[in-house]
Structures are given as structure tokens and as C-alpha cells.
Protein backbone atom coordinates (compact mmCIF):
# COMPACT_ATOMS: atom_id res chain seq x y z
CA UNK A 1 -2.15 65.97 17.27
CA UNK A 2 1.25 67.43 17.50
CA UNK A 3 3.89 68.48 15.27
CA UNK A 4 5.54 65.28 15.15
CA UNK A 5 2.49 62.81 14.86
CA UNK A 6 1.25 64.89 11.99
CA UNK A 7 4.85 64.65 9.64
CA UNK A 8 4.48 60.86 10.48
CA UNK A 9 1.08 60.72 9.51
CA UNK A 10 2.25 62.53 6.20
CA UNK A 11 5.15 60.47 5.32
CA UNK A 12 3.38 57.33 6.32
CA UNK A 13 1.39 58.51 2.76
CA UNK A 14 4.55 57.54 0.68
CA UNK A 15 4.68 53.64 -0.05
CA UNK A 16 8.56 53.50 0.10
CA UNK A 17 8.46 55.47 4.24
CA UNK A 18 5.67 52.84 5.00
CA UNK A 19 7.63 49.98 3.92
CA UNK A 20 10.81 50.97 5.29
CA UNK A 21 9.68 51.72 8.32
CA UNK A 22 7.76 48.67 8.74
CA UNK A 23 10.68 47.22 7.98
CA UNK A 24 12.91 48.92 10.55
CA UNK A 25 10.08 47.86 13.52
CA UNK A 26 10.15 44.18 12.40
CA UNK A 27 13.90 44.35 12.76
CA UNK A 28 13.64 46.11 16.30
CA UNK A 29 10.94 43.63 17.38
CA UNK A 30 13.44 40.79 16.64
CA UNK A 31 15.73 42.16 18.15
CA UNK A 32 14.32 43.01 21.45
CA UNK A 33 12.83 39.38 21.71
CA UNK A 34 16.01 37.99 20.65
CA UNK A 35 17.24 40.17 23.72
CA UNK A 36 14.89 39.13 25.98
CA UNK A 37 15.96 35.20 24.94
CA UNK A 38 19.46 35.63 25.79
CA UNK A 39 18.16 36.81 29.27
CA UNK A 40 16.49 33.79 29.54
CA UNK A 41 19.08 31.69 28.96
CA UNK A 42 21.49 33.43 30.89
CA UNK A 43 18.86 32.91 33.90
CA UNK A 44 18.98 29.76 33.15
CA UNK A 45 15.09 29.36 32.23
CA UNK A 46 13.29 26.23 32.16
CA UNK A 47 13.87 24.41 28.37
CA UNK A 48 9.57 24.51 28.12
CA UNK A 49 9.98 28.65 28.42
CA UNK A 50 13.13 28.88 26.00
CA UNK A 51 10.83 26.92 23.09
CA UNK A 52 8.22 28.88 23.80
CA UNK A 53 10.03 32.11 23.32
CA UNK A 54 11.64 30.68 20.17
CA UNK A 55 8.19 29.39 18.69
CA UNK A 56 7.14 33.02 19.23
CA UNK A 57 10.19 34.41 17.60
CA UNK A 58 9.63 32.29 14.68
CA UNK A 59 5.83 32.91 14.52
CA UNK A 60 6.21 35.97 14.34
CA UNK A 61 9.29 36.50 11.76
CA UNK A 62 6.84 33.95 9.46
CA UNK A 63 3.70 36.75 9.86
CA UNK A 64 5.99 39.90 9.14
């Protein structure tokens, strides 16, 4: 384990680090699949994929 994994390991001991940065992934997982959305629609993706990838989005915001 290296220098960096073990201070994460550490700080992942303090409830408030944990949450927060659980809470800053969430908001970089929505983001890149909100990303990856506007791709598809620029690409001009069939409506069956774009309400898939929005059912996934919102599945996933609801679990978080």
C-alpha cells in the first residue's frame, strides 16, 4: 500500500471525509453520465437508447 492509499484509508475513518467524499463521487458520476447523454444526443441516438440512459441516470441518483 502506498503513501497515498494509506492517508485515504485514514481519513476515510472520519464520518464527515466519508460523507463528503461520497458525496463529491455521486456528483462526478452524474456528471459524467450526464456527459455521456449529451453525446448521445448530439449523435443523434435512437429515442429507445436516450430513455435508457435517462432511466439509468435516474436509478441511480434515487440509490445514492
Amino acid at each position: 500500500m502506498n503513501i497515498a492509499e494509506k492517508y485515504l484509508k485514514k481519513q476515510l475513518a472520519s464520518e464527515e471525509f466519508k460523507h463528503s467524499f461520497l458525496e463529491e463521487k455521486v456528483k462526478l458520476d452524474i456528471e459524467y453520465r450526464l456527459e455521456e447523454l449529451k453525446k448521445d444526443i448530439k449523435t443523434h441516438k435512437s429515442p429507445e437508447e436516450l430513455i435508457r440512459k435517462v432511466d439509468s441516470i435516474e436509478q441511480f441518483v434515487m440509490s445514492a
